[in-house]
Protein backbone atom coordinates (compact mmCIF):
# COMPACT_ATOMS: atom_id res chain seq x y z
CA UNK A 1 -16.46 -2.35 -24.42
CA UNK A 2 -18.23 -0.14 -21.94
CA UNK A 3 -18.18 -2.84 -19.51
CA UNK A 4 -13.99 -2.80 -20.24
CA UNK A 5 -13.69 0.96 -19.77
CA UNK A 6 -15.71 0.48 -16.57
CA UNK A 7 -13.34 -1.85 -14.78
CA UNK A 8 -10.20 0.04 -16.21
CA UNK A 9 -11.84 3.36 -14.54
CA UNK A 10 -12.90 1.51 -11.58
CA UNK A 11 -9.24 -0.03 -10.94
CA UNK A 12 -7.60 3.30 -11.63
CA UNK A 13 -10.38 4.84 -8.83
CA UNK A 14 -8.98 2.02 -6.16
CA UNK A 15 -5.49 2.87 -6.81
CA UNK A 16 -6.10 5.90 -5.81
CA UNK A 17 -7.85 4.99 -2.60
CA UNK A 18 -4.88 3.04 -1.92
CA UNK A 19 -2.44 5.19 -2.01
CA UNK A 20 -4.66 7.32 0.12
CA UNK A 21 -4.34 4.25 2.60
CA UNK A 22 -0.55 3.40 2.24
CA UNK A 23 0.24 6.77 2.96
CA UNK A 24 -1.56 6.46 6.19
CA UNK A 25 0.42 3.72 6.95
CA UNK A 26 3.23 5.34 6.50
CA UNK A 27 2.40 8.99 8.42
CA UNK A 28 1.53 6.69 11.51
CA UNK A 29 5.32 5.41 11.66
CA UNK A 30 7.45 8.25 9.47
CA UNK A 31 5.22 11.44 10.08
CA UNK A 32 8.17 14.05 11.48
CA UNK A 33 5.30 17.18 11.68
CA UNK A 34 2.85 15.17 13.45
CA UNK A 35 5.26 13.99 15.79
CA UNK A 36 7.00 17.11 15.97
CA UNK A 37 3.07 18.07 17.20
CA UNK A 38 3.02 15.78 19.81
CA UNK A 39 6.63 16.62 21.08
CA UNK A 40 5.25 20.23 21.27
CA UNK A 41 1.79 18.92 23.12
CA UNK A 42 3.81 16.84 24.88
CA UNK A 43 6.74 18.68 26.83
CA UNK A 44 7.82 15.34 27.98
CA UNK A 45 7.49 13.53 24.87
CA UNK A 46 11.27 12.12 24.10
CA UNK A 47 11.99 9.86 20.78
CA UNK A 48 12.39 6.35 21.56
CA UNK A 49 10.48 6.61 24.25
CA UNK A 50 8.88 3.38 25.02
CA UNK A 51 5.08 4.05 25.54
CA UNK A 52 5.65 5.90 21.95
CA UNK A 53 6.64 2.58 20.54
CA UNK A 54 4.45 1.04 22.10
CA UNK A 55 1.37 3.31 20.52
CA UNK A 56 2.96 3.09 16.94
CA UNK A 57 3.05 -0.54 16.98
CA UNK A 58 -0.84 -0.94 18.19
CA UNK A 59 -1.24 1.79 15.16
CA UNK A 60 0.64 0.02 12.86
CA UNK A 61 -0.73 -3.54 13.49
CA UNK A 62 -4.80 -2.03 13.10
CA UNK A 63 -3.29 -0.28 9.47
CA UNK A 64 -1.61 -2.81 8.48
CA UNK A 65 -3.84 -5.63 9.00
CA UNK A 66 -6.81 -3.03 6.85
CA UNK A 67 -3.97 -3.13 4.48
CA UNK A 68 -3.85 -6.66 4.11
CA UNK A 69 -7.26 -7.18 3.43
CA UNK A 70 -7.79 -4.07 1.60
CA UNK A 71 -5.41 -5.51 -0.86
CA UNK A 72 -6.10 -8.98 -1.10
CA UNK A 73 -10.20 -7.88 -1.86
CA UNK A 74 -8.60 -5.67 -4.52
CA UNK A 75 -6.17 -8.02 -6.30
CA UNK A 76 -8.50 -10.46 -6.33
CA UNK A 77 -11.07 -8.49 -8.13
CA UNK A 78 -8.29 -7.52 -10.74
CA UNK A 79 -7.28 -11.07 -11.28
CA UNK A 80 -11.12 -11.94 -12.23
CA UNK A 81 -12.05 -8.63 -13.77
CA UNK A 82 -9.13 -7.95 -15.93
CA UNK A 83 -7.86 -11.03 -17.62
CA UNK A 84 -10.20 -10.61 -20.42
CA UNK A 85 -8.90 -7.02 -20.85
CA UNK A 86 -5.28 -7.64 -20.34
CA UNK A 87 -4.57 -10.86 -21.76
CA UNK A 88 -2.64 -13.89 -20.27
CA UNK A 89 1.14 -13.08 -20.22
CA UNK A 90 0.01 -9.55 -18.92
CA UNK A 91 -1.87 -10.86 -15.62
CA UNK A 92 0.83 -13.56 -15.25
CA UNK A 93 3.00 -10.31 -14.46
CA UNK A 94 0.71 -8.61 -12.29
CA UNK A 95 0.19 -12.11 -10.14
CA UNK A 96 3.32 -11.97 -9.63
CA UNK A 97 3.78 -8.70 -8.72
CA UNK A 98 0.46 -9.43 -6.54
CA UNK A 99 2.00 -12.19 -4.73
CA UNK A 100 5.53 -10.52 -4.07
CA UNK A 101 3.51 -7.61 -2.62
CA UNK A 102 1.12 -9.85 -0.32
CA UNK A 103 4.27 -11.42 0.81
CA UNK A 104 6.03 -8.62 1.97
CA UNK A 105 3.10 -7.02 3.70
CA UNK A 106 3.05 -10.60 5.81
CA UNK A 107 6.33 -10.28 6.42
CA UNK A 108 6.07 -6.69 7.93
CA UNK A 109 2.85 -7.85 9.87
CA UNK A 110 5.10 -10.38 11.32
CA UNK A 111 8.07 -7.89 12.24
CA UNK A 112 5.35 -5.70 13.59
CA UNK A 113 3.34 -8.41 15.34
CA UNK A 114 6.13 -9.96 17.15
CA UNK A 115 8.13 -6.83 17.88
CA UNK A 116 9.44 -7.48 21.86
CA UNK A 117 9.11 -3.83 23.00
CA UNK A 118 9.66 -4.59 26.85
CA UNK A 119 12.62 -3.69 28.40
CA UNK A 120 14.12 -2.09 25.34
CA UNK A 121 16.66 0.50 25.96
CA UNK A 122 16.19 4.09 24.80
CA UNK A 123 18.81 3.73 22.20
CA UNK A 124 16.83 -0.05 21.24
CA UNK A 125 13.90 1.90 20.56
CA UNK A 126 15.31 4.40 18.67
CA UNK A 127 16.53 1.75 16.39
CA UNK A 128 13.33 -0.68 16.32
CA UNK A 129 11.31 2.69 15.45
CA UNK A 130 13.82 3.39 12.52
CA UNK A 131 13.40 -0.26 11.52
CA UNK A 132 9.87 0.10 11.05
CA UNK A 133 10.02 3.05 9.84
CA UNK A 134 12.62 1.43 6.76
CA UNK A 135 9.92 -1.69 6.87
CA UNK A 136 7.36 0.27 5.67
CA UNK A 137 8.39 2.66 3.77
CA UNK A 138 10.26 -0.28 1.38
CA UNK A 139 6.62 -1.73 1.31
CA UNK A 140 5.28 1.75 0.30
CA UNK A 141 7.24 2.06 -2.53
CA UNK A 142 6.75 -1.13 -3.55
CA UNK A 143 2.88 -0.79 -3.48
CA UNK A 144 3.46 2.77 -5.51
CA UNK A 145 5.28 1.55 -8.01
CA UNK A 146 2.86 -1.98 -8.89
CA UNK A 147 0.15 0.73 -8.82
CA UNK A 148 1.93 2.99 -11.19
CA UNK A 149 2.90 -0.07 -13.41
CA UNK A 150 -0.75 -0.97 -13.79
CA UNK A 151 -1.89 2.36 -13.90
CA UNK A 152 0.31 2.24 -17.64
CA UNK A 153 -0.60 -0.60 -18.81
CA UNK A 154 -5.02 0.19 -17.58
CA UNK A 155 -4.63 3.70 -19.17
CA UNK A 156 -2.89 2.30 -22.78
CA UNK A 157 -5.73 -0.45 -22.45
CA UNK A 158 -8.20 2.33 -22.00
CA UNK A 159 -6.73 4.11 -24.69
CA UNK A 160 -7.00 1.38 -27.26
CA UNK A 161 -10.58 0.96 -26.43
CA UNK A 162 -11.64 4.39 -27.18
CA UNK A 163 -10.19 4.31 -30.20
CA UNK A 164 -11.86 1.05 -30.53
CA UNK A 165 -15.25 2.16 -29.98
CA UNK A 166 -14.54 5.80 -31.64
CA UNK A 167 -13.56 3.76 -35.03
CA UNK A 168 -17.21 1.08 -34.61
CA UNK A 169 -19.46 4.45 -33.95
CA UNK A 170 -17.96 5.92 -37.75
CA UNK A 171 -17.85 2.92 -39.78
């Protein structure tokens, strides 16, 4: 049982770190103060300007691609560590939920990847940034809400097994 509590703890810890990281994802494509900053270091600085673009989408390729791999590390140390915990129809869910989310984060490496910034119009860029910026904030929701579902179901777990061990240590 100390072994269970462990992992629970240790997966709740990661979350954590995660959202630390999606949200650093997201600030380097949605961030209004710190490009607000750079407007004001930059008197020339216009929005949908393309060397802008250009800089978000070298940003956004280096997070995302940590992201990627960040994630797939992590869920596949759940899907060893926590069957035993969690049960079968349980992990079945989060797989699933594991595999929509790797998905989409390919898909948005692709959009990213393959994003033909030369030549775009001011107007084009002003719509490719807002793209991204709907791209990845969809993705950041979805990433905070499978963390938050797991988080419930870890946390009852963890609750069940101190009760568990609280009952063997009296009787």
């Amino acid at each position: 049982m100390p072994d269970e509590l462990a992992i629970i703890n240790r997966v709740i810890e990661w979350h954590q770190s995660i959202r630390e990281h999606v949200k650093l994802i997201g600030d380097s494509v949605t961030d209004r103060e710190a490009l607000s900053s750079l407007q004001k270091a930059r008197a020339d600085w216009v929005p949908g300007r393309l060397d802008i673009l250009v800089e978000k989408q070298k940003k956004l390729t280096q997070a995302m691609s940590a992201l990627d791999e960040g994630l797939n590390n992590h869920f596949g140390w759940e899907e060893e560590a926590l069957p035993p915990i969690l049960g079968q129809l349980f992990m079945r869910a989060l797989v699933i939920e594991h595999q929509e989310i790797m998905r989409r984060i390919g898909l948005a490496r692709t959009s990213v990847t393959t994003l033909e910034i030369e030549g775009l119009s001011r107007d084009a860029c002003l719509v490719k940034e807002a793209e991204m910026q709907d791209m990845i904030s969809n993705l950041s929701q979805s990433i905070e809400g499978h963390a938050h579902r797991e988080e419930t179901i870890l946390e009852m777990a963890q609750k069940a097994l101190l009760e568990k061990g609280q009952a063997e240590s009296q009787g």
